[in-house]
C-alpha atoms as a PDB file:
ATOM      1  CA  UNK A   1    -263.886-148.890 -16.428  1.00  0.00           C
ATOM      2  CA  UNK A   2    -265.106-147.031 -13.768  1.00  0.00           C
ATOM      3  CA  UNK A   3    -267.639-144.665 -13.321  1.00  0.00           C
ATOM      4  CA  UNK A   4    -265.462-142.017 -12.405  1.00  0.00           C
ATOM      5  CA  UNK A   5    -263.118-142.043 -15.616  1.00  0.00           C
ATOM      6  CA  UNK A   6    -266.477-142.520 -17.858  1.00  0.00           C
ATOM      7  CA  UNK A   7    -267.640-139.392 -16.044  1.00  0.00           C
ATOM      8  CA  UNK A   8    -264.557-137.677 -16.133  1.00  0.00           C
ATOM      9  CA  UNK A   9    -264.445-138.544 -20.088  1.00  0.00           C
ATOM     10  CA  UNK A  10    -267.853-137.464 -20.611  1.00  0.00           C
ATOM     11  CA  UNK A  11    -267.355-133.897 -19.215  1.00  0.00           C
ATOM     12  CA  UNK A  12    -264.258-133.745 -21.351  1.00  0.00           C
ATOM     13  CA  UNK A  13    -266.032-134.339 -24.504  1.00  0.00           C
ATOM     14  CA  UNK A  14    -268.980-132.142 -24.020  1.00  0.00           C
ATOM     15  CA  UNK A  15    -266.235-129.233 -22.892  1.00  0.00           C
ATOM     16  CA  UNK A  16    -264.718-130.055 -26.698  1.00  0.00           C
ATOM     17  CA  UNK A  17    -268.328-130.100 -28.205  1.00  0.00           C
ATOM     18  CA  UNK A  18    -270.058-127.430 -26.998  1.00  0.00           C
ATOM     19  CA  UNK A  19    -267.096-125.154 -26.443  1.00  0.00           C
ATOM     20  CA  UNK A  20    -267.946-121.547 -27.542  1.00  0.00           C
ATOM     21  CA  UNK A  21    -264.315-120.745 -26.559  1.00  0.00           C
ATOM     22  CA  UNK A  22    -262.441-120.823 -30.473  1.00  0.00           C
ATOM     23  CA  UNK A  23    -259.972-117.865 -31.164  1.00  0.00           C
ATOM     24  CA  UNK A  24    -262.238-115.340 -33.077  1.00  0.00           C
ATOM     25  CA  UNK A  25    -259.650-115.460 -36.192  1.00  0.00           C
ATOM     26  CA  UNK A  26    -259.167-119.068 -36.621  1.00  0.00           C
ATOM     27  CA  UNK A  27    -260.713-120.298 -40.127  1.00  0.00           C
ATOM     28  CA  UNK A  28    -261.423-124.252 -40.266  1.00  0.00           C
ATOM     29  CA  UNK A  29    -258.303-124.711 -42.291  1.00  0.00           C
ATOM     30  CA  UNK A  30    -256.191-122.834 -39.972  1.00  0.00           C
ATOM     31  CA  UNK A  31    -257.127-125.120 -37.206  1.00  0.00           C
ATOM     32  CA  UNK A  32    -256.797-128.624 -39.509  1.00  0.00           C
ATOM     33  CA  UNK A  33    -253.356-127.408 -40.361  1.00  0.00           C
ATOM     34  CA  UNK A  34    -252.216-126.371 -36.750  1.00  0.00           C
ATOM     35  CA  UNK A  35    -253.372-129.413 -34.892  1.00  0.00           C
ATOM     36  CA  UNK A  36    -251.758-132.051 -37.874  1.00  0.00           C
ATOM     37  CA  UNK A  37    -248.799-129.407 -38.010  1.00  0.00           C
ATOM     38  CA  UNK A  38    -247.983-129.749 -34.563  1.00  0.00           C
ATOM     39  CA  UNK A  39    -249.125-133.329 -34.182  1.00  0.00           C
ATOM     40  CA  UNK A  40    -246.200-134.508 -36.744  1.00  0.00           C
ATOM     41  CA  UNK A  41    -244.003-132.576 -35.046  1.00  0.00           C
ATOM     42  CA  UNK A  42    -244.604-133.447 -31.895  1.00  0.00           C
ATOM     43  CA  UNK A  43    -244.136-136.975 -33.001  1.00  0.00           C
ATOM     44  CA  UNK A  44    -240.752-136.448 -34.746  1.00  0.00           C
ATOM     45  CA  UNK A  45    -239.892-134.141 -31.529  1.00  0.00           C
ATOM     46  CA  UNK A  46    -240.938-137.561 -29.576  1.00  0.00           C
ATOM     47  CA  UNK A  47    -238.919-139.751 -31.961  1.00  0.00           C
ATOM     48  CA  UNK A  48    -235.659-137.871 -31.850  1.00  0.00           C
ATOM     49  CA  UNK A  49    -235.816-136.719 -28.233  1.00  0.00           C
ATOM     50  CA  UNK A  50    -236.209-140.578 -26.636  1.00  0.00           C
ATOM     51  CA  UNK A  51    -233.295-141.624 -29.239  1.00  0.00           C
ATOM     52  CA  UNK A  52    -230.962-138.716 -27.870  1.00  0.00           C
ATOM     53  CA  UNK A  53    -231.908-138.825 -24.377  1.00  0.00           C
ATOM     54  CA  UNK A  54    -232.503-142.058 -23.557  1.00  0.00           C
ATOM     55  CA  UNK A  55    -230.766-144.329 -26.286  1.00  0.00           C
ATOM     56  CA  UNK A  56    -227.832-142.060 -26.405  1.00  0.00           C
ATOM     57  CA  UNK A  57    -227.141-140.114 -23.574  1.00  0.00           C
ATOM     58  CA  UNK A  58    -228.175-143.120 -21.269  1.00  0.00           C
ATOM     59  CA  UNK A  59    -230.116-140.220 -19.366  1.00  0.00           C
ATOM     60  CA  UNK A  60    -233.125-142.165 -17.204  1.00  0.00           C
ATOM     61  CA  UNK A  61    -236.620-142.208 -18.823  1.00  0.00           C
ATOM     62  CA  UNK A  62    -238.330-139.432 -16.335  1.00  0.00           C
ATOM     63  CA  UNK A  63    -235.758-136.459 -17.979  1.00  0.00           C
ATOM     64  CA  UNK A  64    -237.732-137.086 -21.381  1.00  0.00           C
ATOM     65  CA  UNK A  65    -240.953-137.896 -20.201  1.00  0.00           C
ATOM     66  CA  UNK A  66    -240.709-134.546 -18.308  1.00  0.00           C
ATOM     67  CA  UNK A  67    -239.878-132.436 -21.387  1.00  0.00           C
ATOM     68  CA  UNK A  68    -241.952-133.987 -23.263  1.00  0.00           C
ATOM     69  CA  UNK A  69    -245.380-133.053 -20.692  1.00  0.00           C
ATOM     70  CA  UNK A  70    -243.463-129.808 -20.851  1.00  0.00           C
ATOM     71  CA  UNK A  71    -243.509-129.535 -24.473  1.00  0.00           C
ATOM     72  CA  UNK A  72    -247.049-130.612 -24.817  1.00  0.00           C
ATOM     73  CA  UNK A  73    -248.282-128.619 -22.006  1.00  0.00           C
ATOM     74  CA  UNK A  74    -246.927-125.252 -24.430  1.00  0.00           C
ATOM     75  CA  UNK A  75    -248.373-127.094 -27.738  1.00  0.00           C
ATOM     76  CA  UNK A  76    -251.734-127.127 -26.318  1.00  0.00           C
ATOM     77  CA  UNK A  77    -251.679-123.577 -24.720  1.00  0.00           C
ATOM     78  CA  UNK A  78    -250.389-122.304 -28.120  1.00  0.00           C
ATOM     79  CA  UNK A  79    -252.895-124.051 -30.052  1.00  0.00           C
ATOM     80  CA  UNK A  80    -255.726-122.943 -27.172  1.00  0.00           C
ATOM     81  CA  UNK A  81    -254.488-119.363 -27.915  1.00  0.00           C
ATOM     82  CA  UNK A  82    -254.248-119.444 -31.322  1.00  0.00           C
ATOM     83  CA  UNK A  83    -256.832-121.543 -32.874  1.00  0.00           C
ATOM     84  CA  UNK A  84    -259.327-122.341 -29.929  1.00  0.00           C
ATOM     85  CA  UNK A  85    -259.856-124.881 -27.049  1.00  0.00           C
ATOM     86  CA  UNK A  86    -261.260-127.601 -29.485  1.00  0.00           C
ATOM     87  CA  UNK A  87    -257.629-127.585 -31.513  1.00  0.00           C
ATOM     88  CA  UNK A  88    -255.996-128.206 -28.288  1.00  0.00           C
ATOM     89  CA  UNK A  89    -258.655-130.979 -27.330  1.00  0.00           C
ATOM     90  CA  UNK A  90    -258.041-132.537 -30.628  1.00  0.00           C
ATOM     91  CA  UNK A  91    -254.197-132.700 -29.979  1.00  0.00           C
ATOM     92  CA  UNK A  92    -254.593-134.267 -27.081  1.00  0.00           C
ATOM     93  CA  UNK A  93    -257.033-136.527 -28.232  1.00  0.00           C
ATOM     94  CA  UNK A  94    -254.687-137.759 -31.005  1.00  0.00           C
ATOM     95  CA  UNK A  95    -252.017-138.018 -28.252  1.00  0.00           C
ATOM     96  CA  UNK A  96    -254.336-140.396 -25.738  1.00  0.00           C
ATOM     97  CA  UNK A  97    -255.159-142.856 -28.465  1.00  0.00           C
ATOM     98  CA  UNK A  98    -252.145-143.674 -29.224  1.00  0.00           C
ATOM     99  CA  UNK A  99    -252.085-141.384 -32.607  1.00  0.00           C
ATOM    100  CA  UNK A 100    -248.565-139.746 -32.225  1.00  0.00           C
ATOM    101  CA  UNK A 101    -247.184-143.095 -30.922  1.00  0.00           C
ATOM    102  CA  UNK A 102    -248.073-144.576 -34.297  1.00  0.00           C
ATOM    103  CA  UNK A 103    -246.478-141.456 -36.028  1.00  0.00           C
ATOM    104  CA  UNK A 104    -243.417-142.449 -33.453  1.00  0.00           C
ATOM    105  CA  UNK A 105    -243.122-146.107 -35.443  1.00  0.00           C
ATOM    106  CA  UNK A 106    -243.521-144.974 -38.248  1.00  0.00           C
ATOM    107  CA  UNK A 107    -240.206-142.799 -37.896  1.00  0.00           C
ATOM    108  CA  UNK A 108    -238.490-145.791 -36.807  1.00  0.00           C
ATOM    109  CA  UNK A 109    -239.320-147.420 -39.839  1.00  0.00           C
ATOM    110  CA  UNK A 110    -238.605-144.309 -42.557  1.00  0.00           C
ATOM    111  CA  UNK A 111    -235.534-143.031 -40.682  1.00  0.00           C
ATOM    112  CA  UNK A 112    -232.386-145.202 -40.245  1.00  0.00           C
ATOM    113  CA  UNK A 113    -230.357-143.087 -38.522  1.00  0.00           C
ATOM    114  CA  UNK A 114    -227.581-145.752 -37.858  1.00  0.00           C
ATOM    115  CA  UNK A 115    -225.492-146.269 -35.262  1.00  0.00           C
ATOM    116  CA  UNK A 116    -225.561-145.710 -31.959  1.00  0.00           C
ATOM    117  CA  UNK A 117    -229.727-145.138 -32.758  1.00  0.00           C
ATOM    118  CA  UNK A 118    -232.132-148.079 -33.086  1.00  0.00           C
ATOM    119  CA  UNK A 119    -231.627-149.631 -36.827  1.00  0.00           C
ATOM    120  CA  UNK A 120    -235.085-150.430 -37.409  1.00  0.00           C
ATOM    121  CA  UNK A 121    -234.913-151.800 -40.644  1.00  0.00           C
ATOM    122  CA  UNK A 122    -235.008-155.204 -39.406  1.00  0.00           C
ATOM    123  CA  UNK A 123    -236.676-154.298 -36.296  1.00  0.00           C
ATOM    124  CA  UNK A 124    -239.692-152.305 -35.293  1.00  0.00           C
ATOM    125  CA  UNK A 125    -241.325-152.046 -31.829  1.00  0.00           C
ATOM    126  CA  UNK A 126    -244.930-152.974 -33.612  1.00  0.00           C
ATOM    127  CA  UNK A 127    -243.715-156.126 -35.461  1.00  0.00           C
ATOM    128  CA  UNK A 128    -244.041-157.932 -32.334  1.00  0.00           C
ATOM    129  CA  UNK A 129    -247.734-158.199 -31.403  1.00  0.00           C
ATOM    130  CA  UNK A 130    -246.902-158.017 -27.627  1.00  0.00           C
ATOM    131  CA  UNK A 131    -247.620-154.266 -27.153  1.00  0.00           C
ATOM    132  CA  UNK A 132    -247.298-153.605 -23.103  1.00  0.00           C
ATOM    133  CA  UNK A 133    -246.309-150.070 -22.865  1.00  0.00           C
ATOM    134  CA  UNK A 134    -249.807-148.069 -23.756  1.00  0.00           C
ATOM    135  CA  UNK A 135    -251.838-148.618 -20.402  1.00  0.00           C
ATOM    136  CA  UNK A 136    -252.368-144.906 -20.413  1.00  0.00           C
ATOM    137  CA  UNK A 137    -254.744-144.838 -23.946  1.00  0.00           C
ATOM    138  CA  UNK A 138    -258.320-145.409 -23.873  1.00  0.00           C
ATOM    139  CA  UNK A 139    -257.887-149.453 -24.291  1.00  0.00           C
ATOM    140  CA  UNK A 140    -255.110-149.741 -22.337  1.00  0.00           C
ATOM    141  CA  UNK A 141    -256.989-148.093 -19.244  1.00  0.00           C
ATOM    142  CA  UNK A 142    -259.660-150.999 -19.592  1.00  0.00           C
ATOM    143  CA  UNK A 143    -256.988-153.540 -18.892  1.00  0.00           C
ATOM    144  CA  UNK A 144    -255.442-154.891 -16.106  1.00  0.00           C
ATOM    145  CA  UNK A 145    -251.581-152.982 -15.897  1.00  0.00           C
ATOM    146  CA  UNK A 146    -249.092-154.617 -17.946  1.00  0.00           C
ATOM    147  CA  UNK A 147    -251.374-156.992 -20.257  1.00  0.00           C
ATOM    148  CA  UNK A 148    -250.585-156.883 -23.386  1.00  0.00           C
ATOM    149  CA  UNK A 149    -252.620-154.942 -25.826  1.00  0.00           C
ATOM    150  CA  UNK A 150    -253.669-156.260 -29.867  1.00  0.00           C
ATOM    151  CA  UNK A 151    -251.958-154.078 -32.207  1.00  0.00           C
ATOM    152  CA  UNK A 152    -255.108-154.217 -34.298  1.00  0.00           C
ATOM    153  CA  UNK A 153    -256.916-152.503 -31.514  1.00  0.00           C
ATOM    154  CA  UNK A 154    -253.843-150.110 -31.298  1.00  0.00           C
ATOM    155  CA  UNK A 155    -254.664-149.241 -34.818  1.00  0.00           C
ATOM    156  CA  UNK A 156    -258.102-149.338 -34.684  1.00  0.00           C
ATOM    157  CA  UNK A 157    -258.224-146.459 -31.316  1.00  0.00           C
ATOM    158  CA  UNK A 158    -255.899-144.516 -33.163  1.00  0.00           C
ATOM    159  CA  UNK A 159    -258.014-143.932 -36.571  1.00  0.00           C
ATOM    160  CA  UNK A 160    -260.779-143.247 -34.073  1.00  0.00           C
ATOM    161  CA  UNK A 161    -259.282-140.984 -32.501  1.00  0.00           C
ATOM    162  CA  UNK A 162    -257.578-139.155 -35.188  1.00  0.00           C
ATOM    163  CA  UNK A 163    -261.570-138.956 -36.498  1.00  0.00           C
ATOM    164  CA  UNK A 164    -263.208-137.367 -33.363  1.00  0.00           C
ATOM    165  CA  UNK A 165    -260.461-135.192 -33.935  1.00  0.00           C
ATOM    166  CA  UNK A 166    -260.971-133.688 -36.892  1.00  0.00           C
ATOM    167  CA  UNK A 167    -264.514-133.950 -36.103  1.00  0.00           C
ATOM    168  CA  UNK A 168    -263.829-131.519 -33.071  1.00  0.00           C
ATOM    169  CA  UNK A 169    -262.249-129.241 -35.408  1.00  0.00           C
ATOM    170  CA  UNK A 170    -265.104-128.560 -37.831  1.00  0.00           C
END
């Protein structure tokens, strides 16, 4: 890694840490409740949105991915506004390490839409331990582009994350 992300990531955390800049009427609970609110929903919104989009409407991957840096852009400026800067940090942070992607699989698993969606009943993206597609999480970024990625460590960043997260929000 190089010394330029660490720094970057450094700067980033003590922003979240030492950030004076919470919404004056936020309680504690408001701010657990808003960031796993909007984290579940942002995964279902992920789930159902790449199904429609790309699975469906054949539509190529950069419409979604778009909407969804749109949508995530307004989830953290709402949750900035609402319930401080470190409830917007800890979205995010569940986002980057890979958090909302496990949320993602885990839809594909409880929800068998049918046909024309993915039946992932006898199928799911993390069954295979060949994960290639999260170079832009924590772990991933330490690896050459491409490689393929242990799901255990997948797992492992995630419950991390999701801890410095809730950590931010005390």
């Amino acid at each position: 890694m190089s010394a330029m992300k660490l720094l970057l990531i450094a700067c980033l955390l003590s922003v979240a840490l030492y950030s004076s800049a919470r919404a004056q009427d936020s309680t504690r609970l408001n701010r657990y409740e808003s960031v796993i609110g909007v984290t579940i929903a942002f995964s279902l919104f992920d789930y159902i949105g790449w199904n429609l989009d790309v699975n469906i409407h054949h539509n190529p991957v950069w419409i979604f991915r778009g909407i969804q840096v749109l949508a995530q852009a307004a989830i953290s400026y709402f949750l900035y506004k609402t319930c401080g800067l470190n409830s917007a940090i800890a979205f995010n942070l569940i986002w980057w390490t890979w958090g909302d992607d496990l949320a993602f699989y885990g839809y594909q698993l409880g929800i068998n839409m049918g046909s024309p969606w993915p039946n992932r009943t006898y199928r799911n993206d993390l069954q295979v331990n060949q994960i290639t597609w999260a170079g832009w999480t924590p772990i991933g970024m330490m690896r050459s582009p491409g490689s393929v990625i242990a799901r255990s460590a997948l797992y492992g960043q995630a419950v991390v994350g999701f801890s410095i997260a809730m950590g931010l929000l005390w």
